[in-house]
Protein backbone atom coordinates (compact mmCIF):
# COMPACT_ATOMS: atom_id res chain seq x y z
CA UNK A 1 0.00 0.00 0.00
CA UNK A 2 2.76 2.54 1.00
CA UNK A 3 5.09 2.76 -1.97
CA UNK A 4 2.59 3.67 -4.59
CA UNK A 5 1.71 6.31 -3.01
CA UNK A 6 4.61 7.87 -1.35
CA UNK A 7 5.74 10.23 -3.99
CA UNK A 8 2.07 11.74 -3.33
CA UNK A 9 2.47 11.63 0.10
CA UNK A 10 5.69 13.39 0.43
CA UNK A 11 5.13 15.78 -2.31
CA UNK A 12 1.23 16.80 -1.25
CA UNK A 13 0.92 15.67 2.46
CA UNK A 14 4.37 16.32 3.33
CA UNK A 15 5.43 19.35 1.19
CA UNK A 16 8.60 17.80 0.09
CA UNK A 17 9.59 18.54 -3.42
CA UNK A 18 10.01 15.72 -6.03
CA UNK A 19 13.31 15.53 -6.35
CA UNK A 20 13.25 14.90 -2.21
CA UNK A 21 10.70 12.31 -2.78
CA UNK A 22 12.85 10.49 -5.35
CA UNK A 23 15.42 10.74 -3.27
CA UNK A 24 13.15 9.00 -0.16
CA UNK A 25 12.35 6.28 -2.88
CA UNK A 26 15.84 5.97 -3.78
CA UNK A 27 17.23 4.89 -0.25
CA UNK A 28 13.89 2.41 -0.02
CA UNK A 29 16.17 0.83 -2.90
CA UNK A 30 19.64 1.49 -1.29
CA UNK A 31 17.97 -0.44 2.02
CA UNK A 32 16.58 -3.14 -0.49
CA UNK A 33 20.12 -3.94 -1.99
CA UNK A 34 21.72 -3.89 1.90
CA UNK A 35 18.58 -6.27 2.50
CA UNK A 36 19.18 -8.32 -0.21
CA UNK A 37 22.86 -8.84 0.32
CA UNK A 38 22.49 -9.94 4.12
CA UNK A 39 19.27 -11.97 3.33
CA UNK A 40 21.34 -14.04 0.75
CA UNK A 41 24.21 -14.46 3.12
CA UNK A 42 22.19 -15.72 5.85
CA UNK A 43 20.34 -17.92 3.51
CA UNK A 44 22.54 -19.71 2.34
CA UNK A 45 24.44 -20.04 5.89
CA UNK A 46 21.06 -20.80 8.93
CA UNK A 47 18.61 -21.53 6.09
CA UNK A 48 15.35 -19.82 4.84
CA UNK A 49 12.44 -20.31 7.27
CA UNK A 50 14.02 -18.02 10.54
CA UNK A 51 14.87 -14.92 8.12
CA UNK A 52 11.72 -15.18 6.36
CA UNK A 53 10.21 -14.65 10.07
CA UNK A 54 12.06 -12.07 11.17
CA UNK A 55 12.06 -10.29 8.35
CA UNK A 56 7.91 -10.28 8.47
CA UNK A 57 8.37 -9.13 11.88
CA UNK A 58 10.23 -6.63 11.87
CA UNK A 59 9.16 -4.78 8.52
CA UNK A 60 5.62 -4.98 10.11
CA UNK A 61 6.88 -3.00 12.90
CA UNK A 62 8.85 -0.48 11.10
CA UNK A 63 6.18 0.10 8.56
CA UNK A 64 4.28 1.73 11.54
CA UNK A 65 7.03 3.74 12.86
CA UNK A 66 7.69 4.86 9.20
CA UNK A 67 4.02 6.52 9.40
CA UNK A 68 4.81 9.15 12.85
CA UNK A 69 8.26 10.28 10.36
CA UNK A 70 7.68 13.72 9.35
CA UNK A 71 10.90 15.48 8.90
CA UNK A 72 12.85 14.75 5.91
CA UNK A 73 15.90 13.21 7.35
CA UNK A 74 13.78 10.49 9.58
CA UNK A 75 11.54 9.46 6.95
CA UNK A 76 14.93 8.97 4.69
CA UNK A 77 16.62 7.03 7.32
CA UNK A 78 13.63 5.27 8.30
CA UNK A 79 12.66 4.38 4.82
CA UNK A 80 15.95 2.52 4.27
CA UNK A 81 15.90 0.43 7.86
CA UNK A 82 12.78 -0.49 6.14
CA UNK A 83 13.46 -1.76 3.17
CA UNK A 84 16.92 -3.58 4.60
CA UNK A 85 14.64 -5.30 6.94
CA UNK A 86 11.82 -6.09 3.88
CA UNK A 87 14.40 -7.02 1.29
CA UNK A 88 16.78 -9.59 3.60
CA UNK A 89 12.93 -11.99 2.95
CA UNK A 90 12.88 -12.24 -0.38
CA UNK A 91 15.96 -14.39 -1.16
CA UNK A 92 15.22 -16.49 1.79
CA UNK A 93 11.59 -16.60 -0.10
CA UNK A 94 12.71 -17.24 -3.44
CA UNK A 95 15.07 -20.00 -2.12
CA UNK A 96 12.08 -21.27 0.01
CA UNK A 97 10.15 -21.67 -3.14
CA UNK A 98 12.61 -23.55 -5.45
CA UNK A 99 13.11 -25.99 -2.22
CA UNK A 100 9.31 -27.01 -1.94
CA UNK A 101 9.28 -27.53 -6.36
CA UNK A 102 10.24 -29.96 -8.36
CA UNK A 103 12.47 -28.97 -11.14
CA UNK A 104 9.82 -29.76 -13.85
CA UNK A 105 7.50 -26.57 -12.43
CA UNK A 106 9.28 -24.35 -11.15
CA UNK A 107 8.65 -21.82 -13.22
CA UNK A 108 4.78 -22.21 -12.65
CA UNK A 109 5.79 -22.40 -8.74
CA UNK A 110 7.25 -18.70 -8.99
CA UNK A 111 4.21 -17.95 -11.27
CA UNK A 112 1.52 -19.27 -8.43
CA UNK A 113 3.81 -17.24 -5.30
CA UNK A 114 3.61 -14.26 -8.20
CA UNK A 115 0.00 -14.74 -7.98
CA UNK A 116 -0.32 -14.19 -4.27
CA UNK A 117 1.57 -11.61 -4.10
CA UNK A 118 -0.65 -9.61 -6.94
CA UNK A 119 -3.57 -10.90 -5.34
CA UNK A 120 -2.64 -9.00 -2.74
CA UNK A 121 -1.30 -5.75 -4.82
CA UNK A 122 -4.68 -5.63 -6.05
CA UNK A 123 -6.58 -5.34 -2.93
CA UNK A 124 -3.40 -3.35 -1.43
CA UNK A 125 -3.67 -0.96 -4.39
CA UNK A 126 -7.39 -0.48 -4.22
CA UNK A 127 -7.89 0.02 -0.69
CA UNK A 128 -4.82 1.74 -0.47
CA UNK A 129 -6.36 4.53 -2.42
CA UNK A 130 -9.49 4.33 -0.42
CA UNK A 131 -7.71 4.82 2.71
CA UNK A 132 -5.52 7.72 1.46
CA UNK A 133 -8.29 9.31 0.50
CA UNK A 134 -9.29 10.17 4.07
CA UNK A 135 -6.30 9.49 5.93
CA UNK A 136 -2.48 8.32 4.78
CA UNK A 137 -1.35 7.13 7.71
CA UNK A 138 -3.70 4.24 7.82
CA UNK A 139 -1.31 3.18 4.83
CA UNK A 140 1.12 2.38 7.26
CA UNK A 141 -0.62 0.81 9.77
CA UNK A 142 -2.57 -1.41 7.57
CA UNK A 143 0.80 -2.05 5.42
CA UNK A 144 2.68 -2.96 8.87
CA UNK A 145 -0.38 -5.16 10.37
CA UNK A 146 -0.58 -7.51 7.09
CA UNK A 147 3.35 -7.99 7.49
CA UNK A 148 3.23 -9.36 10.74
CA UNK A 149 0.13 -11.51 10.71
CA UNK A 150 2.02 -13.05 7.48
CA UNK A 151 4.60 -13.97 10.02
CA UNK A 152 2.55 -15.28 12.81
CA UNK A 153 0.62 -17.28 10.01
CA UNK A 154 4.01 -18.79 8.23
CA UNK A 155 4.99 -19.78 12.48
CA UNK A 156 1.75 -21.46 12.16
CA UNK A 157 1.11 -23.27 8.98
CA UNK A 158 4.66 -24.64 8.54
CA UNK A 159 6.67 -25.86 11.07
CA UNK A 160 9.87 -25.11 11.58
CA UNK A 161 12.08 -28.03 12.93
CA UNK A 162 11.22 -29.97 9.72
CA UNK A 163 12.03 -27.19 7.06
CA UNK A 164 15.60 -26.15 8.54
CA UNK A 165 16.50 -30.25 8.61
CA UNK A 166 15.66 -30.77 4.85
CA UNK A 167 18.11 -27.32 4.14
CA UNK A 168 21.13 -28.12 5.72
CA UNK A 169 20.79 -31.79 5.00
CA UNK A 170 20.53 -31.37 1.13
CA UNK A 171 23.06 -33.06 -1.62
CA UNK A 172 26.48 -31.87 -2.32
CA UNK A 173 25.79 -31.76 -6.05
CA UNK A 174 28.12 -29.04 -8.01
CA UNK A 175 26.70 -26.13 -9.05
CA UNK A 176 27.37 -24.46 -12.92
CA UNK A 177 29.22 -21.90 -11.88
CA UNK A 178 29.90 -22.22 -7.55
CA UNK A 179 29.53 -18.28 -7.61
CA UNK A 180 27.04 -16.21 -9.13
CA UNK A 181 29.42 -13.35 -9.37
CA UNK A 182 31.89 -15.62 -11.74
CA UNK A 183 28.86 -16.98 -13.87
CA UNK A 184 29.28 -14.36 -16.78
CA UNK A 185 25.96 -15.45 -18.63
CA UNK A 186 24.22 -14.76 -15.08
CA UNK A 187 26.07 -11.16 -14.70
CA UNK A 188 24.70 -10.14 -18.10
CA UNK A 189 21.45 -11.07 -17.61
CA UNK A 190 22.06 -9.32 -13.79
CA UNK A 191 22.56 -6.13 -16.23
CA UNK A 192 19.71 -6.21 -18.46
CA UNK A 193 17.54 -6.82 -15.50
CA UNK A 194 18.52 -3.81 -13.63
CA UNK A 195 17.82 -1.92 -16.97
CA UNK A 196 14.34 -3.39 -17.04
CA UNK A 197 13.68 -2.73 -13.39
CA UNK A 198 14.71 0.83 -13.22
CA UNK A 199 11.77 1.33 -16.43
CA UNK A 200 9.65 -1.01 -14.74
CA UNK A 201 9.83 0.99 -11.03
CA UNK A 202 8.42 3.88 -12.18
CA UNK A 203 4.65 2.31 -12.61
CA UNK A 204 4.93 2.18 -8.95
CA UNK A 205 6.51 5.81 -8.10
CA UNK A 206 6.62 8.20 -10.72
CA UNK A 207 3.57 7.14 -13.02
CA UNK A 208 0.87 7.35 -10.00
CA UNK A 209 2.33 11.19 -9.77
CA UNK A 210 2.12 11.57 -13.49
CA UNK A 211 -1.57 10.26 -13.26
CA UNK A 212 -2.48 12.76 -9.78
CA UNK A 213 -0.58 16.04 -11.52
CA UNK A 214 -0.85 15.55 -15.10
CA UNK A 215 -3.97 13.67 -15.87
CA UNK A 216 -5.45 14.57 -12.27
CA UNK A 217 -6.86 11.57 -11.38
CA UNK A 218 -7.56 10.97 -8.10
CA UNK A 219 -5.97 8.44 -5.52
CA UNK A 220 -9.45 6.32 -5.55
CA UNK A 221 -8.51 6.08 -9.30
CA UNK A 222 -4.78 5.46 -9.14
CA UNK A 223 -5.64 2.88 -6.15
CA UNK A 224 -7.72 1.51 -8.75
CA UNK A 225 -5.43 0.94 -11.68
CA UNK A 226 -2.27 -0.58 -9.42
CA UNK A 227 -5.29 -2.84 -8.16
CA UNK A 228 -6.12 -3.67 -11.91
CA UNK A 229 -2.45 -4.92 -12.57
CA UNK A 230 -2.48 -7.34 -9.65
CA UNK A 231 -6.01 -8.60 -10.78
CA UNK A 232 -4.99 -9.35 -14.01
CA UNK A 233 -1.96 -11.15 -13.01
CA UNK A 234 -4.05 -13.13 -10.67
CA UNK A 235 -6.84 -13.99 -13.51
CA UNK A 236 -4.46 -14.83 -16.24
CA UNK A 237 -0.58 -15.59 -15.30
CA UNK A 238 -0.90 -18.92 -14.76
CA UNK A 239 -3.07 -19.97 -17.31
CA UNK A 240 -0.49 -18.59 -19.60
CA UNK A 241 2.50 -19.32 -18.20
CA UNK A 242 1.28 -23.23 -18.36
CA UNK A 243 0.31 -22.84 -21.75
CA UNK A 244 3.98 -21.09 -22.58
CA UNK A 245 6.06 -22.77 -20.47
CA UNK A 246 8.77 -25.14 -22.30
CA UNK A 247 7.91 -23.69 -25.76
CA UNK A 248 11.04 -21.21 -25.83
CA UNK A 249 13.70 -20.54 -23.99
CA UNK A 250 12.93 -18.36 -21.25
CA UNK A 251 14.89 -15.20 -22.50
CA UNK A 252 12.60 -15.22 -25.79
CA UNK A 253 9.55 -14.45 -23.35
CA UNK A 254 11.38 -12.10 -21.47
CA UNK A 255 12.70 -9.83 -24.34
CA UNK A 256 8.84 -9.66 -25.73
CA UNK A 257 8.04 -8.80 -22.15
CA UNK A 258 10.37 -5.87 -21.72
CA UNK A 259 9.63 -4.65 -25.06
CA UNK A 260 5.78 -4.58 -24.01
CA UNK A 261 6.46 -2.55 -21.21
CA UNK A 262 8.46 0.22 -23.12
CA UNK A 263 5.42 0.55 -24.81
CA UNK A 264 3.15 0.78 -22.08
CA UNK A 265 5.06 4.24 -21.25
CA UNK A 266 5.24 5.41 -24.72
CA UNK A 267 1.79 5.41 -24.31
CA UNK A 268 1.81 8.05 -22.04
CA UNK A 269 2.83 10.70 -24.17
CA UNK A 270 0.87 9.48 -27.21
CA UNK A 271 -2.74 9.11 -25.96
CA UNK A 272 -4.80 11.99 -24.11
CA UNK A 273 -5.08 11.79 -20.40
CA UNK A 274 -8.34 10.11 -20.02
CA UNK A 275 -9.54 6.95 -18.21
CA UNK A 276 -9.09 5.13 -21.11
CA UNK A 277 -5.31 5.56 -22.02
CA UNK A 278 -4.70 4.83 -17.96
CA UNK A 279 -6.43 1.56 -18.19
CA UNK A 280 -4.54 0.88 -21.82
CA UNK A 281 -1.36 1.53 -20.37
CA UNK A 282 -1.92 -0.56 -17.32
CA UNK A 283 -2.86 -3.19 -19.72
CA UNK A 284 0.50 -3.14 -22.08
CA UNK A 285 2.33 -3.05 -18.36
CA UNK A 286 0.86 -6.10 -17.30
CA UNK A 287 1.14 -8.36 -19.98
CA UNK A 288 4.37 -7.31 -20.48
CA UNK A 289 5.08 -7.90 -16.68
CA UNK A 290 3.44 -11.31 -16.62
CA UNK A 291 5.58 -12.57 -20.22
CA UNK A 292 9.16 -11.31 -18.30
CA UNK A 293 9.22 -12.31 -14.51
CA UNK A 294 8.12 -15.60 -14.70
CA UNK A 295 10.63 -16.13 -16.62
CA UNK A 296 13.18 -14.26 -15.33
CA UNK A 297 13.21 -16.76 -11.99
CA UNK A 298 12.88 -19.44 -14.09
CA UNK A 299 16.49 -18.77 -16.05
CA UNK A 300 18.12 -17.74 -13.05
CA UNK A 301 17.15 -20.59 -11.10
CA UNK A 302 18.47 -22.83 -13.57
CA UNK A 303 21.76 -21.61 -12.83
CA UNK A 304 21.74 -23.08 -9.16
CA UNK A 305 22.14 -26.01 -6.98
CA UNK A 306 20.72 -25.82 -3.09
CA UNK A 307 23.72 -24.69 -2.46
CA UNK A 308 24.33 -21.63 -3.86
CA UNK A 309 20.55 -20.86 -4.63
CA UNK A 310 20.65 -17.78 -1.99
CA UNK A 311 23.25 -15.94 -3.10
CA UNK A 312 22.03 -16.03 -6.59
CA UNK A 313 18.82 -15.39 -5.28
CA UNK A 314 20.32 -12.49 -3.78
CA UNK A 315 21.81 -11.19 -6.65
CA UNK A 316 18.88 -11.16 -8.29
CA UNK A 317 17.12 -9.43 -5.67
CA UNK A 318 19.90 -6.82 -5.70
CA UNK A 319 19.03 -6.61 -9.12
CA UNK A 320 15.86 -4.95 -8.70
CA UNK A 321 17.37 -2.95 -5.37
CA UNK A 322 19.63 -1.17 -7.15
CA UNK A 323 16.90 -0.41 -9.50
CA UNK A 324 14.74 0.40 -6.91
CA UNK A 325 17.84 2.78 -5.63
CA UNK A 326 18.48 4.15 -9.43
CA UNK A 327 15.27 4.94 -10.74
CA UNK A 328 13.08 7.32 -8.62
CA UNK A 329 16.02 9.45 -7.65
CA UNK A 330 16.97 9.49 -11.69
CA UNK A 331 13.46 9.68 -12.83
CA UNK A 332 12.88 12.48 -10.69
CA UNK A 333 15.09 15.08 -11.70
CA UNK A 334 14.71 14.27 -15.29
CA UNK A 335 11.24 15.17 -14.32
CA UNK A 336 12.11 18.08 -13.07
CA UNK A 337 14.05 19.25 -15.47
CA UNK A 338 13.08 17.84 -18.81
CA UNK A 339 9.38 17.22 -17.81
CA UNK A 340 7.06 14.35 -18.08
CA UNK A 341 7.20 13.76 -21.83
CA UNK A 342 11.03 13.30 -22.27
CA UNK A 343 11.20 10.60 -19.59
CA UNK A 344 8.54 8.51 -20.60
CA UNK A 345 10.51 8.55 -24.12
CA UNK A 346 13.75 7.71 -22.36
CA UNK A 347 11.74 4.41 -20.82
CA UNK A 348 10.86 3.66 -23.62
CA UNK A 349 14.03 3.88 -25.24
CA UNK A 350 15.89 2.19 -22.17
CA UNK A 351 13.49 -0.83 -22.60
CA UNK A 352 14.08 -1.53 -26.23
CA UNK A 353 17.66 -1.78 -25.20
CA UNK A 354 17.08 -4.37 -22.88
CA UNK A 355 14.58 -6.36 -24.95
CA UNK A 356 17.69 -6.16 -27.67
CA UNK A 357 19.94 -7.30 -25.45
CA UNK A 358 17.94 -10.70 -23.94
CA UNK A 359 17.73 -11.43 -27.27
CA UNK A 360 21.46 -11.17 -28.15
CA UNK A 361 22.13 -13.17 -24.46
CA UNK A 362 19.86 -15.78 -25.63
CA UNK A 363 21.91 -16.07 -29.36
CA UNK A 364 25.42 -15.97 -27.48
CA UNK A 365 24.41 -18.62 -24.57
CA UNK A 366 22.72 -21.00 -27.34
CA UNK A 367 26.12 -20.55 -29.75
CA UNK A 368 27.98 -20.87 -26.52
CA UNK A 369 26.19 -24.35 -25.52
CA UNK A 370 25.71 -25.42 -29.15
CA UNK A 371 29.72 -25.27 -29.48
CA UNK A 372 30.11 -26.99 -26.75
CA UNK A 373 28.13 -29.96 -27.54
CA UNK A 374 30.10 -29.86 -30.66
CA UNK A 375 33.69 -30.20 -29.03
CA UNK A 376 32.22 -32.90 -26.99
CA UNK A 377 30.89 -35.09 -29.84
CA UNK A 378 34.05 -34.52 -31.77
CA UNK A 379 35.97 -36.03 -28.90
């Protein structure tokens, strides 16, 4: 619920300019790739079921102190504690979710945890706007509540004895590459992601101010649209991804996806700000959302073994951190400078790139493998 709507709240409830609220969004990303770092450290060393915990617990709690911040320097600081504490769960989550798959479905395993998590974007997003329509610091309550009855349900539902004995007691097998950061395919594709990600982040920070300034739509509205992008997901992911899955390599999907999204924010500056164009652009997001992150877990988990999977995990979560970090801080001043128009061109542009380049990755990993089947036959 919070991060949609924080460049609102610190530019209209708070007074802060929007360079200072892309700077508040930035160090939510610099605290994401501290998170990630640490999470995939202690992953791969205690396990993933005690970080996934804490980390539940303790973003629930700072979510609600986040809300009494007024000042710019304590929301700042308090904003990055935040996401340190949020972003140490997800490679502990992502490595939680290759252990409980089988090989064979993975891909639709990330797709079905995807699911949940939209499922919950949607309602987040729509009563999210609700809410900040009379009051924004009910965002943070409610935001900080759901995080720590997620952890007193996971305490619950799974128990924990049984999940940290099938961790540390899994096989020795050797992994690809026993590093991420000496797997050069995986750093490449670590690139083009962060590319993607920074375009990708702004749906979530800069567009909702585009939509409230430009096209003044209110936050009932906005609420509504992030809501619609989780509901579709939700609807139609997995039906798709099951009927997609296995039919090309995963970076084929992905470079349509990216490219998709580019053209969601062309969009923007090519169709008058109505209702209409917001829910068109949401759509062309979406679908370009649900043909690239499936996929994206499913290539990078390929990569691992159970023992390495958190600290590739955590590279890819860094990934999208140092997005995260990049893009509203970036995206804002070009906003402020350039104006609206010229930075939804630049996406645009910047996502082309990337689709380009998954598609070159894809032709230089398949020559790579190709030749190396060769030299093997030969021999």
């Amino acid at each position: 619920m919070v991060v949609p709507f924080m460049t609102i709240y610190c530019t209209q409830q708070l007074h802060f300019s929007t360079g200072q609220a892309g700077l508040i969004l930035g160090l939510f990303g610099a605290g994401a790739i501290t998170g990630a770092f640490l999470g995939g450290k202690i992953t791969d060393k205690i396990g993933f079921y005690d970080l996934q915990i804490f980390a539940l617990f303790a973003g629930g709690i700072f979510f609600i102190l986040l809300g009494f911040q007024t000042s710019f320097l304590t929301l700042a600081v308090g904003a990055f504690v935040l996401s340190m504490c949020n972003d140490s769960f997800r490679p502990a989550n992502s490595a939680a979710i290759a252990h409980y798959s089988p090989p064979e479905s993975r891909t639709r395993s990330y797709s079905l945890n995807r699911l949940a998590i939209n499922l919950g974007w949607a309602f987040g997003g729509a009563i999210g706007g609700y809410l900040a329509s009379f009051n924004y610091h009910l965002l943070f309550w409610v935001d900080g509540s759901t995080n720590i009855v997620a952890a007193i349900m996971l305490l619950i539902l799974i128990p924990r004895t049984k999940v940290t004995a099938e961790v540390r007691n899994k096989g020795t097998e050797l992994p690809e590459a026993s590093s991420p950061y000496r797997d050069g395919i995986y750093l490449l594709f670590i690139g083009l992601v962060v590319l993607y990600a920074i375009c990708f982040f702004q749906m979530f920070t800069m567009q909702p101010l585009f939509y409230k300034t430009q096209w003044h739509f209110n936050e009932r509205f906005i609420g509504t649209l992030m809501a619609l992008n989780g509901v579709i997901i939700t609807v139609v992911e997995m039906v798709m991804i099951h009927n997609l899955e296995g039919k090309k390599h995963p970076l084929s999907f992905i470079s349509i996806g990216v490219l998709l999204v580019g053209l969601g924010f062309v969009v923007l500056n090519l169709f008058p700000g109505v209702k209409l164009s917001g829910l068109l652009v949401i759509l062309l997001i979406t679908f370009g959302e649900m043909m690239s992150m499936p996929f994206m877990n499913s290539f990078w988990i390929s990569r691992t073994t159970a023992n390495n999977r958190g600290a590739y995990a955590a590279l890819y979560t860094m990934a999208w951190s140092l997005a995260q970090a990049i893009g509203p801080p970036v995206g804002s001043q070009v906003i402020q400078h350039q104006g609206f128009v010229t930075f939804w061109w630049i996406l645009g542009a910047v996502c082309a790139t990337a689709s380009l380049g998954f598609v070159l990755l894809y032709r230089y990993n398949y020559s790579r493998k190709a030749t190396a089947q060769a030299l093997v036959q030969s021999n």
